[in-house]
Protein backbone atom coordinates (compact mmCIF):
# COMPACT_ATOMS: atom_id res chain seq x y z
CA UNK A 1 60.00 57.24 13.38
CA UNK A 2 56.58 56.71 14.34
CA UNK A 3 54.13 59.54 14.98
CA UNK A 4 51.56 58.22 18.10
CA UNK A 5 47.77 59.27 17.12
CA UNK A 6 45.10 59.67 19.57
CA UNK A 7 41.53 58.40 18.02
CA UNK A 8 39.27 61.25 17.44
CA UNK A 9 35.75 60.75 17.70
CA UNK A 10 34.28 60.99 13.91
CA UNK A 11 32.26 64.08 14.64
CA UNK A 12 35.96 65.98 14.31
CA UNK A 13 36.38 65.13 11.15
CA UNK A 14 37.34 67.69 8.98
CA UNK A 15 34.73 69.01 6.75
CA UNK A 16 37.58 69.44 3.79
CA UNK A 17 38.25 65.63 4.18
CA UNK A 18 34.78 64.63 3.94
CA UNK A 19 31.59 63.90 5.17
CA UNK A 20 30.93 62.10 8.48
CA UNK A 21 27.77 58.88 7.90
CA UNK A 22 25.73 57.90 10.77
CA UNK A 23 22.48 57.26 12.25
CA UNK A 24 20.61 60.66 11.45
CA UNK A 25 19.07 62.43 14.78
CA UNK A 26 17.04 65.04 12.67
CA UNK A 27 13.34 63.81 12.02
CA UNK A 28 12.94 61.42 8.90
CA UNK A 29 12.75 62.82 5.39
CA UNK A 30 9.25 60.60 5.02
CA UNK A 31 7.82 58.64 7.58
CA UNK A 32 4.54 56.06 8.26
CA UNK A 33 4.10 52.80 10.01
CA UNK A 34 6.32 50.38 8.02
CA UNK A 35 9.49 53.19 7.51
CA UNK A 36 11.32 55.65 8.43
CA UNK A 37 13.71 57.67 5.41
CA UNK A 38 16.46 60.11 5.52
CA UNK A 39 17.49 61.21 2.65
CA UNK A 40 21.05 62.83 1.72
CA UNK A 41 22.53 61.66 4.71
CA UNK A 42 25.35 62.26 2.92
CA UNK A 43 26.03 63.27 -0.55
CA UNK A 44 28.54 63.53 -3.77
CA UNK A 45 28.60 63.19 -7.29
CA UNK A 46 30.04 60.58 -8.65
CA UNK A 47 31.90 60.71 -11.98
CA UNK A 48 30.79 57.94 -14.34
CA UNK A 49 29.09 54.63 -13.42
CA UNK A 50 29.55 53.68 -9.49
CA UNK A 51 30.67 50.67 -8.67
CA UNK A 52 30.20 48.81 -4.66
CA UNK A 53 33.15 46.94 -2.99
CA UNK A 54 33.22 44.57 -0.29
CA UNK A 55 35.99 43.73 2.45
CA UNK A 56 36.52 42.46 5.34
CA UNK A 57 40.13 43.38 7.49
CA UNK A 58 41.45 41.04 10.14
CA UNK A 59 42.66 42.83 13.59
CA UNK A 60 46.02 43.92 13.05
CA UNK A 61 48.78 46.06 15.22
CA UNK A 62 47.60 49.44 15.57
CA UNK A 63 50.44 51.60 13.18
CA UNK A 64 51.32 51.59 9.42
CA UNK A 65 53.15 53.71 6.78
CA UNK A 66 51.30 53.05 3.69
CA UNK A 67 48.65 55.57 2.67
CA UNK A 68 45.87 55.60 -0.21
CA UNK A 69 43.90 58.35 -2.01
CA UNK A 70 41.68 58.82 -5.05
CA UNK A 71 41.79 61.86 -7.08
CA UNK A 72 38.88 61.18 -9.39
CA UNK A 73 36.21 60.29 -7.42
CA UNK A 74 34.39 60.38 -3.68
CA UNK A 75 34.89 57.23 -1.95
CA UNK A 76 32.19 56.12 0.91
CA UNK A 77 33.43 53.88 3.10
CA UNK A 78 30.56 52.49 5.79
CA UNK A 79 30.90 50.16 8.61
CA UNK A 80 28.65 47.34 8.82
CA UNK A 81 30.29 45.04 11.11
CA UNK A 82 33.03 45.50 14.06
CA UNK A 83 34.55 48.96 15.20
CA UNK A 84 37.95 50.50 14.12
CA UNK A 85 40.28 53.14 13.38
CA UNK A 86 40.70 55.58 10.10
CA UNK A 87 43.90 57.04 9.57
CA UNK A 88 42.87 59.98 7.81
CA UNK A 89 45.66 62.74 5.81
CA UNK A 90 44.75 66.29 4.13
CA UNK A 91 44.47 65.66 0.39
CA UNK A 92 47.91 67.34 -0.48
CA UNK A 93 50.90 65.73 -2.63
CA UNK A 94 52.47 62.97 -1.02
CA UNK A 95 55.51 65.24 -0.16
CA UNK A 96 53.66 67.63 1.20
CA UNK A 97 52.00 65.07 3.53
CA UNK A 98 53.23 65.61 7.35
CA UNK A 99 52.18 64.22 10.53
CA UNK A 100 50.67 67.19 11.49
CA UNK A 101 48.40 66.73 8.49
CA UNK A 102 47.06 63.27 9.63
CA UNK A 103 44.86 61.82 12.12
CA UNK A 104 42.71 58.95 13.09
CA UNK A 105 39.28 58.35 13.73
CA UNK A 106 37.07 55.64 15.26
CA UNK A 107 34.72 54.23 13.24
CA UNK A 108 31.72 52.34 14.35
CA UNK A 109 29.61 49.50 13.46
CA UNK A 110 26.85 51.28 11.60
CA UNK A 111 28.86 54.61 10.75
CA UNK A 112 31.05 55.67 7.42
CA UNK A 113 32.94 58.21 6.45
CA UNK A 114 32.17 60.22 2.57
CA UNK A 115 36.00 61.13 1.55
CA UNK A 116 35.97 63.86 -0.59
CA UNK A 117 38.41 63.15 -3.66
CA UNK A 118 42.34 62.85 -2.80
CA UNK A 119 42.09 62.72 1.02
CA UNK A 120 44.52 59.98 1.87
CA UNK A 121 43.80 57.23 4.12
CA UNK A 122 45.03 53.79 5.40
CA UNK A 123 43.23 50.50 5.19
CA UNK A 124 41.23 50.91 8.22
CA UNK A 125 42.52 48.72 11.74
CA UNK A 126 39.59 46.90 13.03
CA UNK A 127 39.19 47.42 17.04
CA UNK A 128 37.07 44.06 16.85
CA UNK A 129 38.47 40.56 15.67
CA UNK A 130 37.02 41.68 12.09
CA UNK A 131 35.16 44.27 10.54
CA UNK A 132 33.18 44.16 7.30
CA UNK A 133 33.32 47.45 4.76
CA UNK A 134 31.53 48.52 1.93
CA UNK A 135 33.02 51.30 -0.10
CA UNK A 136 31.37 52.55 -2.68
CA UNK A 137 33.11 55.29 -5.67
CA UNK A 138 33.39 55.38 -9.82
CA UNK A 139 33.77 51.71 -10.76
CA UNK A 140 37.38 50.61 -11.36
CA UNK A 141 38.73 53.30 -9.15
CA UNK A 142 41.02 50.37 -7.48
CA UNK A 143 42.40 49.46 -10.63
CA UNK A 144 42.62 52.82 -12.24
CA UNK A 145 42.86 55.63 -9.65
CA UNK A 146 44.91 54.22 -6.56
CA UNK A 147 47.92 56.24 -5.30
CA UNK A 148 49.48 54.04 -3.08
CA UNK A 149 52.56 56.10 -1.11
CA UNK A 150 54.68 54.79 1.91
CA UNK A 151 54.82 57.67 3.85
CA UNK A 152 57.89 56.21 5.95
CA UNK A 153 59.26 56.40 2.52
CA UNK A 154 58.49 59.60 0.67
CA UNK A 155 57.96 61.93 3.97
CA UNK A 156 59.52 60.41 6.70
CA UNK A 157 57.37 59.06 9.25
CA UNK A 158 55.18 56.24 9.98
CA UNK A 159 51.77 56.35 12.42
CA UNK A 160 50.27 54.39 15.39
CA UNK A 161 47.18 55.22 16.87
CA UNK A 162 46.30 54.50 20.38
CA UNK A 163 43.28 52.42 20.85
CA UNK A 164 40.57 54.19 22.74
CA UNK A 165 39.57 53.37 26.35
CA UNK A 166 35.94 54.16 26.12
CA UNK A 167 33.53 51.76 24.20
């Protein structure tokens, strides 16, 4: 059975999932004519040498049962084109993983989201026709430290988030 999901603006995001990424309203780090710096907007060590992924998503129906984490590295996943929604789950075993442990986020053009290591999450569903990702973590992490679980499967449940009405 499907658990319904209202999307949270990303300031509620849980500090033990991660870090929220967006425009910074504090006064730049360094500053002059030609540019304007923040620096550690966000921030994480990264095991090993990091690696930057590209991908673009299609829009898609809002609700899924398959789930994704990393347990050996941060994973920064920032928004550069379209809007859309992160399912989001506390960074527990997949058993363990409940509805009431998950949620979903809206995500907009210019924003991210810094997962700390083993928070699960779906691919993201784009609000706009597309949306274009970069993710960034330890190079080869898709190929050597993807848990993929169905949560329909292993706990019972499946999600669907509501689309939100405000722009």
């Amino acid at each position: 059975m499907d658990t319904t999901y209202v999307c949270e603006d990303l300031a509620m995001l849980p500090t033990a999932w991660g870090q929220v990424i967006r425009r910074p309203t504090a006064p730049a780090t360094f500053h002059n004519e030609q540019l304007s710096y923040w620096d550690a907007v966000a921030a994480a060590a990264f095991p090993e040498e990091t690696g930057i992924g590209w991908f673009e998503l299609r829009r898609r129906p809002l609700r899924g049962t398959e789930v994704e984490r990393h347990l050996r590295t941060p994973e920064a996943l920032l928004c550069f084109e379209g809007d859309a929604i992160c399912v989001l789950g506390d960074p527990v075993e997949p058993s363990a993983l409940t509805p009431e442990r998950v949620r979903a986020f809206r995500v907009r053009q210019g924003e991210g989201i810094l997962f700390r290591p083993g928070t699960w999450h779906a691919v993201p569903f784009p609000l706009t026709e597309r949306a274009v990702f970069w993710v960034v973590f330890r190079k080869r992490t898709a190929e050597e430290d993807l848990e993929v679980v169905d949560v329909a499967r292993v706990a019972g449940f499946g999600f669907e988030v509501c689309a939100p009405t405000v722009a």
